[in-house]
PDB file of N, CA and C in Angstrom:
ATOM      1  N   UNK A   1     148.930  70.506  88.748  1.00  0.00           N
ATOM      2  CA  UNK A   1     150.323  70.540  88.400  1.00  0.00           C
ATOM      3  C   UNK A   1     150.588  71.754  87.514  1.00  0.00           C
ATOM      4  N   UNK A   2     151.602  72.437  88.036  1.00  0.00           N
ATOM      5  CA  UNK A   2     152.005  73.623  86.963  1.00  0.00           C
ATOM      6  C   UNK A   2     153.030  73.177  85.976  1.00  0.00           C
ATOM      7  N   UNK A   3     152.851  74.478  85.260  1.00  0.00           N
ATOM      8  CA  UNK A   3     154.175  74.295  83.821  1.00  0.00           C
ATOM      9  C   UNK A   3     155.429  73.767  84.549  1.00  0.00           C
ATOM     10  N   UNK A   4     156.320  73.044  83.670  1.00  0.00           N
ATOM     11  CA  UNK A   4     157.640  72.895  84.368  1.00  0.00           C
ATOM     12  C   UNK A   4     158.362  74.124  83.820  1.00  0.00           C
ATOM     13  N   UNK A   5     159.308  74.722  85.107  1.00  0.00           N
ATOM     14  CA  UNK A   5     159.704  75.778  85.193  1.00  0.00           C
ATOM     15  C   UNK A   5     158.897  77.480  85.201  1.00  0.00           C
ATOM     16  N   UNK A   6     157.732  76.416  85.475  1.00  0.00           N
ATOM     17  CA  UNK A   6     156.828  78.211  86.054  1.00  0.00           C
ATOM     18  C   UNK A   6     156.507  78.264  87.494  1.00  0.00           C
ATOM     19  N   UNK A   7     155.951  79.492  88.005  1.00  0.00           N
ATOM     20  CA  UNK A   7     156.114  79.388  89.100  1.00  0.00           C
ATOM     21  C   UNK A   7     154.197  79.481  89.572  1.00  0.00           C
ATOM     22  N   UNK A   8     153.646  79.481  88.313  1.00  0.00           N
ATOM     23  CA  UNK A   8     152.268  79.268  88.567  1.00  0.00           C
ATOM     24  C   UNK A   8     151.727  77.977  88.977  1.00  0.00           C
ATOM     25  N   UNK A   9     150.684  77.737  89.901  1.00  0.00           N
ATOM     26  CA  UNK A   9     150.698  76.520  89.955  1.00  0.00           C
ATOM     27  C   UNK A   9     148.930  76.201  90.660  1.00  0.00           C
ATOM     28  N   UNK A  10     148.534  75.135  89.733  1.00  0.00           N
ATOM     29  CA  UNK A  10     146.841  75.080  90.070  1.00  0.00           C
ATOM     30  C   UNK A  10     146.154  74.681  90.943  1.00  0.00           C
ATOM     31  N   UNK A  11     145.086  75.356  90.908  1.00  0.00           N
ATOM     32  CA  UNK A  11     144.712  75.499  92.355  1.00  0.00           C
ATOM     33  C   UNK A  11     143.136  75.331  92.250  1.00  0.00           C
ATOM     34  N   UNK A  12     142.365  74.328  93.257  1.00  0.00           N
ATOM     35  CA  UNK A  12     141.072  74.104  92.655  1.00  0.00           C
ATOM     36  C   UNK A  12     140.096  75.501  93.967  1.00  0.00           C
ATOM     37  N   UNK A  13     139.320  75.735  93.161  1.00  0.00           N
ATOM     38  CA  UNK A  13     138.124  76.673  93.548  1.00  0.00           C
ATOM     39  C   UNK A  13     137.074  75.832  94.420  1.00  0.00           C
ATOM     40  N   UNK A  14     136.431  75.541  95.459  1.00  0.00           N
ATOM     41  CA  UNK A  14     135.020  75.649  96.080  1.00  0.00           C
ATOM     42  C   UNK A  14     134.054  76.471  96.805  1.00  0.00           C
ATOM     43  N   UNK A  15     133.080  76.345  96.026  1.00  0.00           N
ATOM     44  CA  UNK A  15     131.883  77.153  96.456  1.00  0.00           C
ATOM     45  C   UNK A  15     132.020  77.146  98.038  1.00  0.00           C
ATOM     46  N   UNK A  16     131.261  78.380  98.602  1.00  0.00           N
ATOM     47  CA  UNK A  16     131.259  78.556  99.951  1.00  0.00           C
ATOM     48  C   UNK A  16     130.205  78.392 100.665  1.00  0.00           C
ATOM     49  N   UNK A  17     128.980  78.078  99.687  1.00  0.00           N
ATOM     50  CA  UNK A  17     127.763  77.381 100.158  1.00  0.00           C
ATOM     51  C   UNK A  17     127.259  76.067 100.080  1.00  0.00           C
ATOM     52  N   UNK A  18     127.893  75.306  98.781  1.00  0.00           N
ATOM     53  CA  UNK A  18     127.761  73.911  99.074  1.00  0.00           C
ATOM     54  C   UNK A  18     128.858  73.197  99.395  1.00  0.00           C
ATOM     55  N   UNK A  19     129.682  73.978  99.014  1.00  0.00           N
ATOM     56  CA  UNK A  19     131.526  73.294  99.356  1.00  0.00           C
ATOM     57  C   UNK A  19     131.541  72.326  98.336  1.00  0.00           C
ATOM     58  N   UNK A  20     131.028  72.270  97.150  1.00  0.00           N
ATOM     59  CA  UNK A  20     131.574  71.099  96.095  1.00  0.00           C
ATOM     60  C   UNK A  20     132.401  72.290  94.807  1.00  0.00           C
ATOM     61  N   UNK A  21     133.650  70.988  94.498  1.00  0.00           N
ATOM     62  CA  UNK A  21     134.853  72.297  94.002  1.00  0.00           C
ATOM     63  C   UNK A  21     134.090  71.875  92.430  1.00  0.00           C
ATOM     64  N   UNK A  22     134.249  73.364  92.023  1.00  0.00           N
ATOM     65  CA  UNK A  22     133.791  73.745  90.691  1.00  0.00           C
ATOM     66  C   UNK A  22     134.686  73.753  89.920  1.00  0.00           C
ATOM     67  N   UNK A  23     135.572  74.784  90.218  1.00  0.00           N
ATOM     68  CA  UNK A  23     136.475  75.396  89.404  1.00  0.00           C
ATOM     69  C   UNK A  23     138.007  75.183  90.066  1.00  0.00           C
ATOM     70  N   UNK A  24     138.821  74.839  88.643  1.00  0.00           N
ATOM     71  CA  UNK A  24     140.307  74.712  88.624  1.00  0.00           C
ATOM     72  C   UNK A  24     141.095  76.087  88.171  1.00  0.00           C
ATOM     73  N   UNK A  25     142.163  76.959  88.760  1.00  0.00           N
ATOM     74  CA  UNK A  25     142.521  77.646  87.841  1.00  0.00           C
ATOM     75  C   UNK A  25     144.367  77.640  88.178  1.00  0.00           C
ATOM     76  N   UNK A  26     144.833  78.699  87.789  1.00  0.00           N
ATOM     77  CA  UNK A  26     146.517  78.903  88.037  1.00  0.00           C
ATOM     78  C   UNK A  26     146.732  80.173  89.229  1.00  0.00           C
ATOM     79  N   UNK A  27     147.770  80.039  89.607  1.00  0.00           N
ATOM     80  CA  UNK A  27     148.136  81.302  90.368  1.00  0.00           C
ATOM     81  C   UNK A  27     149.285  81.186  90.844  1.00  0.00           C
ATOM     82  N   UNK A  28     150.273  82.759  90.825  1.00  0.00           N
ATOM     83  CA  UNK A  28     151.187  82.542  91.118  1.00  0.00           C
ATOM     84  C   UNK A  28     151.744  82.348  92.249  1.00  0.00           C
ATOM     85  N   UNK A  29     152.361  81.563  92.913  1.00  0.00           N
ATOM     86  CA  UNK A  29     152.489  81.799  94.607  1.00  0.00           C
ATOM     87  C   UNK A  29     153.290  83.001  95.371  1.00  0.00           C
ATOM     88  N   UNK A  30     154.530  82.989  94.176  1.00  0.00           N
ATOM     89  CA  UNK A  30     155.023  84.414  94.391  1.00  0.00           C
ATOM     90  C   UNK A  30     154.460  85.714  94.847  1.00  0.00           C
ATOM     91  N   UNK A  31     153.462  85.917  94.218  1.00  0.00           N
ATOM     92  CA  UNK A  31     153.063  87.290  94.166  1.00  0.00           C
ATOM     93  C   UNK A  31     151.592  87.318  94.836  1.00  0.00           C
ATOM     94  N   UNK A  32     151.318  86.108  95.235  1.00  0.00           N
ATOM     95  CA  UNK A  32     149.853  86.009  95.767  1.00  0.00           C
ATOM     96  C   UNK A  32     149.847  84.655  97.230  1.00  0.00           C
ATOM     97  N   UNK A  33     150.176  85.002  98.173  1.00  0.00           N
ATOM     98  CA  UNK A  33     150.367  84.541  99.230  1.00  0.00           C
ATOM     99  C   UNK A  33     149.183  83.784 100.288  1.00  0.00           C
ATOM    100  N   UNK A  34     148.765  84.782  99.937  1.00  0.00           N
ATOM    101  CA  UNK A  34     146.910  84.314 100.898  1.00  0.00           C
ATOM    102  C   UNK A  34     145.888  83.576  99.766  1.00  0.00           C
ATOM    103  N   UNK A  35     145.251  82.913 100.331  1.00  0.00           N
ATOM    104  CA  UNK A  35     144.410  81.912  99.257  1.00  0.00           C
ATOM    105  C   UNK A  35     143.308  83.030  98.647  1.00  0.00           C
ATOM    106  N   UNK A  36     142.787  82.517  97.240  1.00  0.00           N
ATOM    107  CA  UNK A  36     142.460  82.936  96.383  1.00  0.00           C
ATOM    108  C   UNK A  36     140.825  82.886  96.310  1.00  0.00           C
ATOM    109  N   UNK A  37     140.035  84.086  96.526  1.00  0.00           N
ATOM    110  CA  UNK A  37     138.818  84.239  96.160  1.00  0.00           C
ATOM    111  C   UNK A  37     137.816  84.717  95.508  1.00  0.00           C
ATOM    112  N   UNK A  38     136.832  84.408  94.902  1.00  0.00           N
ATOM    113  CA  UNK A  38     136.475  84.877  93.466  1.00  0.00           C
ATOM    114  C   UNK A  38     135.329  85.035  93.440  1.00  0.00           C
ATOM    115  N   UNK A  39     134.265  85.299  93.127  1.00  0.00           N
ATOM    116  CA  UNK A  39     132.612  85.169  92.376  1.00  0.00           C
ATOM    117  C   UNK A  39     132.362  84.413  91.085  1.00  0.00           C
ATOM    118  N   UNK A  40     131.907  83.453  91.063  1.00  0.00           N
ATOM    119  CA  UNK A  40     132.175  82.411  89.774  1.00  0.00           C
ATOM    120  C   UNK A  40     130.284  81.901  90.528  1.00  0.00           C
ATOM    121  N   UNK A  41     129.992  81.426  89.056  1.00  0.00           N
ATOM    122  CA  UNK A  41     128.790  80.819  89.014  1.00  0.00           C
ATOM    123  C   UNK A  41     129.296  79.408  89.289  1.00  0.00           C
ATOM    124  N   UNK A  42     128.017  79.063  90.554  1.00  0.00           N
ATOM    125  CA  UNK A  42     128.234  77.470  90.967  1.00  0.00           C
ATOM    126  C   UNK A  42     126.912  77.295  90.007  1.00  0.00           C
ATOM    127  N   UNK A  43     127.223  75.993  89.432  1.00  0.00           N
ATOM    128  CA  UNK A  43     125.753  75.327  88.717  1.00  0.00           C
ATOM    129  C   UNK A  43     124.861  74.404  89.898  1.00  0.00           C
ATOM    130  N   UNK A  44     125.702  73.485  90.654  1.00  0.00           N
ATOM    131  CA  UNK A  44     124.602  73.501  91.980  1.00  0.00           C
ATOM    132  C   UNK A  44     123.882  74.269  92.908  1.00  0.00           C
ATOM    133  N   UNK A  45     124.441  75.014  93.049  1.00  0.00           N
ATOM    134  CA  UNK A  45     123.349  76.958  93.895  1.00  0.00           C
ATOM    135  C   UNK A  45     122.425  77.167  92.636  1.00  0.00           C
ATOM    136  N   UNK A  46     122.921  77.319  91.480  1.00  0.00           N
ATOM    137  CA  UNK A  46     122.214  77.974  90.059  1.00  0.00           C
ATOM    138  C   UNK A  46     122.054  79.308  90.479  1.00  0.00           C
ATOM    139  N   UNK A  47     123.598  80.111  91.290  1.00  0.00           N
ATOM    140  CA  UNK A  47     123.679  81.257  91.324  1.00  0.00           C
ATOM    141  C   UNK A  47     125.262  81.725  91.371  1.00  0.00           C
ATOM    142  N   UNK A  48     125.668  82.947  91.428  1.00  0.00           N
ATOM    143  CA  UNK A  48     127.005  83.431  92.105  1.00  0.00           C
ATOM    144  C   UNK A  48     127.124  83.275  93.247  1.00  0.00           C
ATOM    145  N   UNK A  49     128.529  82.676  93.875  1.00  0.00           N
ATOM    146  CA  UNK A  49     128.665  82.813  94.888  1.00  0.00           C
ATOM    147  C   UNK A  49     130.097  82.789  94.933  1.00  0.00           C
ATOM    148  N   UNK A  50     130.889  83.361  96.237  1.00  0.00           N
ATOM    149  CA  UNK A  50     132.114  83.372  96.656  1.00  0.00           C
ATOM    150  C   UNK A  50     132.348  82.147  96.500  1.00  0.00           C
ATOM    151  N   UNK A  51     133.772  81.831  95.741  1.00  0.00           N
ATOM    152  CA  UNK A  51     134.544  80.355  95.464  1.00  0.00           C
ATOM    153  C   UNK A  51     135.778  80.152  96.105  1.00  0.00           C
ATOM    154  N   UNK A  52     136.119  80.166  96.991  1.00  0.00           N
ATOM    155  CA  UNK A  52     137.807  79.645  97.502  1.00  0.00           C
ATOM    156  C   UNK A  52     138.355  79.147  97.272  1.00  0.00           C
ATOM    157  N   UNK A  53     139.901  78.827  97.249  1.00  0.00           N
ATOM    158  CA  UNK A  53     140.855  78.162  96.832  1.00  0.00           C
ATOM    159  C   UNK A  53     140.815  77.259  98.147  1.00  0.00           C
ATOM    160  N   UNK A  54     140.819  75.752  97.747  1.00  0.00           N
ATOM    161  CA  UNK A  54     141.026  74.728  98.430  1.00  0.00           C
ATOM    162  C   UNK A  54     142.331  73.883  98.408  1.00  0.00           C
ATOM    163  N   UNK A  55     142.470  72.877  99.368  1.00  0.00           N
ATOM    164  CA  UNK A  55     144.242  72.285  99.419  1.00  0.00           C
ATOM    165  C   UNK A  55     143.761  71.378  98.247  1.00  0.00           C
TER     166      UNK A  55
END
């Protein structure tokens, strides 16, 4: 759930090798259209890996 009256709004992260979601973050939808991908440490890999934005 985002701020009321923002247009950011949260969005959970999963790893692309085990697919269990790690990470929660914000983003704006406005200005960022295509889903969101990152390098974030998964603690189940016990490495970096590409994280995606999931529904």
């Amino acid at each position: 759930m985002g701020i009321k009256g923002k247009v950011d709004k949260m969005v959970v992260l999963a790893c692309e090798e085990c697919k269990r979601r790690n990470y929660t973050t914000t983003k704006n939808k406005k200005t960022l259209k295509e889903r969101m991908e990152l390098n974030k440490y998964c603690p189940f890999c016990k490495k970096h890996t590409a994280h995606k934005e999931t529904k």
